[in-house]
C-alpha atoms as a PDB file:
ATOM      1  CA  UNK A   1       3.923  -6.853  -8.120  1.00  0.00           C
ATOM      2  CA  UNK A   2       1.485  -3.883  -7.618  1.00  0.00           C
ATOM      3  CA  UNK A   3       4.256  -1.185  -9.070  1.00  0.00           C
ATOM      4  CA  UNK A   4       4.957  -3.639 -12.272  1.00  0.00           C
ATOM      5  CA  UNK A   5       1.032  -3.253 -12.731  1.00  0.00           C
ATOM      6  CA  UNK A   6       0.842   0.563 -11.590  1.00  0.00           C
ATOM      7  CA  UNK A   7       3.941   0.600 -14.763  1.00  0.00           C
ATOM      8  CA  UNK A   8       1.770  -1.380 -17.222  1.00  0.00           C
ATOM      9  CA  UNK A   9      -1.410   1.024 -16.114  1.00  0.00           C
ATOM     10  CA  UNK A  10       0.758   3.876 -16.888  1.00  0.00           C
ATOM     11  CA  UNK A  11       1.765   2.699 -20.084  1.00  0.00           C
ATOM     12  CA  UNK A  12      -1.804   1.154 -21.422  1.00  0.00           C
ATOM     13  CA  UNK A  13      -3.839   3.873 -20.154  1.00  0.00           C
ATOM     14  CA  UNK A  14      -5.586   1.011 -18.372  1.00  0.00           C
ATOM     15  CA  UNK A  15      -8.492   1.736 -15.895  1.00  0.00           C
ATOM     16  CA  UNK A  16      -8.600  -2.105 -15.056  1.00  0.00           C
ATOM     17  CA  UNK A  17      -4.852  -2.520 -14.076  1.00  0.00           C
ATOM     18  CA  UNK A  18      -5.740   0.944 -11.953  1.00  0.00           C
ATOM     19  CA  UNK A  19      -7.967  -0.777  -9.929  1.00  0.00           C
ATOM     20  CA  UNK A  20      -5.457  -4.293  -9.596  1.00  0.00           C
ATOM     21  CA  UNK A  21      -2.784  -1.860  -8.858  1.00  0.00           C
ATOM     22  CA  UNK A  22      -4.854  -0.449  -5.711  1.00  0.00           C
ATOM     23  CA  UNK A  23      -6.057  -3.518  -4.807  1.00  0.00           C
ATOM     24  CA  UNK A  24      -2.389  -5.350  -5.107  1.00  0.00           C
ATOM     25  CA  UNK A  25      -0.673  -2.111  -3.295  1.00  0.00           C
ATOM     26  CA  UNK A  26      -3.485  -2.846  -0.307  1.00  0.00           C
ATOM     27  CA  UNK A  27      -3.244  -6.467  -0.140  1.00  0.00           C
ATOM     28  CA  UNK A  28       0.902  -5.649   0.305  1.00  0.00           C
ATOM     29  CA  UNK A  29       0.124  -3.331   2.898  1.00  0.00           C
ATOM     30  CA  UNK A  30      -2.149  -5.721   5.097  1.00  0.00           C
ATOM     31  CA  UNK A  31       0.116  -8.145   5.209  1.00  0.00           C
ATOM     32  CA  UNK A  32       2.849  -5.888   6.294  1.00  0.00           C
ATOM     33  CA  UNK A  33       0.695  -4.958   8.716  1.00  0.00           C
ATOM     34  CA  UNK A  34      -0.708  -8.887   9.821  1.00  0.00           C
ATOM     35  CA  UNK A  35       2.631 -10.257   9.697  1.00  0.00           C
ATOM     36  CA  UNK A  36       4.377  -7.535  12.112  1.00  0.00           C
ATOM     37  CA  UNK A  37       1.350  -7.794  14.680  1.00  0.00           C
ATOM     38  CA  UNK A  38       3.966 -10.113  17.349  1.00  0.00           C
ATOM     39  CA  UNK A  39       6.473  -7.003  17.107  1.00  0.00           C
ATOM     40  CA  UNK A  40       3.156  -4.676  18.231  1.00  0.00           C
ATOM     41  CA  UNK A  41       2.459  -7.216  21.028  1.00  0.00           C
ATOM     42  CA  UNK A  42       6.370  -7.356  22.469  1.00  0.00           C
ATOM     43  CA  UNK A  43       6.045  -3.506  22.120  1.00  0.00           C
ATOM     44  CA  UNK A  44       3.191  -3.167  23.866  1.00  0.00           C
ATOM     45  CA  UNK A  45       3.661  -5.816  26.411  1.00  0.00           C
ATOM     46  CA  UNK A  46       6.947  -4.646  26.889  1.00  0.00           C
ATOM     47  CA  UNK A  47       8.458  -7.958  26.238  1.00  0.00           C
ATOM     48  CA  UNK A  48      10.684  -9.697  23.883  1.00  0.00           C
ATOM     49  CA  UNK A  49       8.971 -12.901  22.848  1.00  0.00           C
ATOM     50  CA  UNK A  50       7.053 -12.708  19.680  1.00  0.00           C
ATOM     51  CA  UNK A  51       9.008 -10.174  17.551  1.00  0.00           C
ATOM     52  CA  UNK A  52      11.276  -7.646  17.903  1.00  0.00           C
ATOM     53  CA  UNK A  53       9.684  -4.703  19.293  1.00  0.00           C
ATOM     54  CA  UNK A  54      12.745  -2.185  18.820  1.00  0.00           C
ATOM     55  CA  UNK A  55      11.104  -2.344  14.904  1.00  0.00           C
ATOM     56  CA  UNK A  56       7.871  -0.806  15.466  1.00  0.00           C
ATOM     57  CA  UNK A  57       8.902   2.698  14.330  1.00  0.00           C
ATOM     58  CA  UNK A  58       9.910   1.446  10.774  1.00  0.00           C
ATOM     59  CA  UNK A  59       7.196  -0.772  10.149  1.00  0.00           C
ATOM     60  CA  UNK A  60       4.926   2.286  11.355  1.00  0.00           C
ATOM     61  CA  UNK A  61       6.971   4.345   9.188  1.00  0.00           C
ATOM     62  CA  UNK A  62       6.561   1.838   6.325  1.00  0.00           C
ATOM     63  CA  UNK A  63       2.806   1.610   7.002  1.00  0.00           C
ATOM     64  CA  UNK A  64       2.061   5.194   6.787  1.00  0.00           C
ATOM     65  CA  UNK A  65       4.331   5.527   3.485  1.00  0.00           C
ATOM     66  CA  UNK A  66       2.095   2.682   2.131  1.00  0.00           C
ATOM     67  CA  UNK A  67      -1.052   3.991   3.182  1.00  0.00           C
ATOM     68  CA  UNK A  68      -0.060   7.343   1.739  1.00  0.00           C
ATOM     69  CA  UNK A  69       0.802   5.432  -1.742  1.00  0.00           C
ATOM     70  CA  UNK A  70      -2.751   3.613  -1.935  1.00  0.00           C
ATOM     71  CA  UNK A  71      -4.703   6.764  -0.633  1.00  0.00           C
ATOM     72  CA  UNK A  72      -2.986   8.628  -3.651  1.00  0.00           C
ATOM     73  CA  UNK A  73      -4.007   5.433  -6.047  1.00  0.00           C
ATOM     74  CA  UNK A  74      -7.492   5.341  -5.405  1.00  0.00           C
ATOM     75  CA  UNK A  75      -7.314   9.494  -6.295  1.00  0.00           C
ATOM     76  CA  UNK A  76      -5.749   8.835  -9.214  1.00  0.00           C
ATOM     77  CA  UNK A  77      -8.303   6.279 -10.174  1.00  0.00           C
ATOM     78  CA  UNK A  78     -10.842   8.686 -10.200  1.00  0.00           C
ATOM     79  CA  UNK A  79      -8.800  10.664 -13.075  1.00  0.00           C
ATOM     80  CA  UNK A  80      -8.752  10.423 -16.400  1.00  0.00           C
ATOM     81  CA  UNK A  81      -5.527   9.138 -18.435  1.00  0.00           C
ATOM     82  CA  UNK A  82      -5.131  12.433 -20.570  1.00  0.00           C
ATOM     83  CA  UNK A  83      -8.738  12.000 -22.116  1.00  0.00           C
ATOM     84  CA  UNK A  84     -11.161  15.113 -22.463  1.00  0.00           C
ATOM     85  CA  UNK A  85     -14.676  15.275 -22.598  1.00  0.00           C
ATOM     86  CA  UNK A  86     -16.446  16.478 -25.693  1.00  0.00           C
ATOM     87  CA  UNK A  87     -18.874  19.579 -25.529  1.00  0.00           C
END
């Protein structure tokens, strides 16, 4: 959902669908990150029991691509779509 807005920002020059975009893109990324916690547990615990802990270098993987993607977001929200300032 947050690329189809991040598209529609793109497209509409949108600041508003910027910020939805961010804040969709983050919500995605916490729940990657809350719904993976039982593989983090086995891995730590060195168990098998909640998850499978033989996944916690791609969802780390997964987490830092994400993380990169809304860290980049929130820097692009701070520039302009193409407009220039009058002098």
């Amino acid at each position: 959902m947050g690329c189809l807005v991040g598209i529609a920002a793109f497209l509409f020059s949108s600041d508003l669908l910027l910020v939805a975009d961010t804040a969709l893109c983050s919500c995605g990324m916490l729940q990657l990150a809350v719904s993976s916690a039982g593989s983090f547990a086995d891995w730590y615990q060195g168990i098998v029991m909640f998850g499978d802990p033989s996944q916690v270098p791609r969802i780390l993987t997964i987490c830092i691509l994400a993380l990169t993607a809304v860290v980049l977001l929130i820097i692009t929200g701070f520039m302009g779509f193409g407009r220039q300032e009058t002098s």
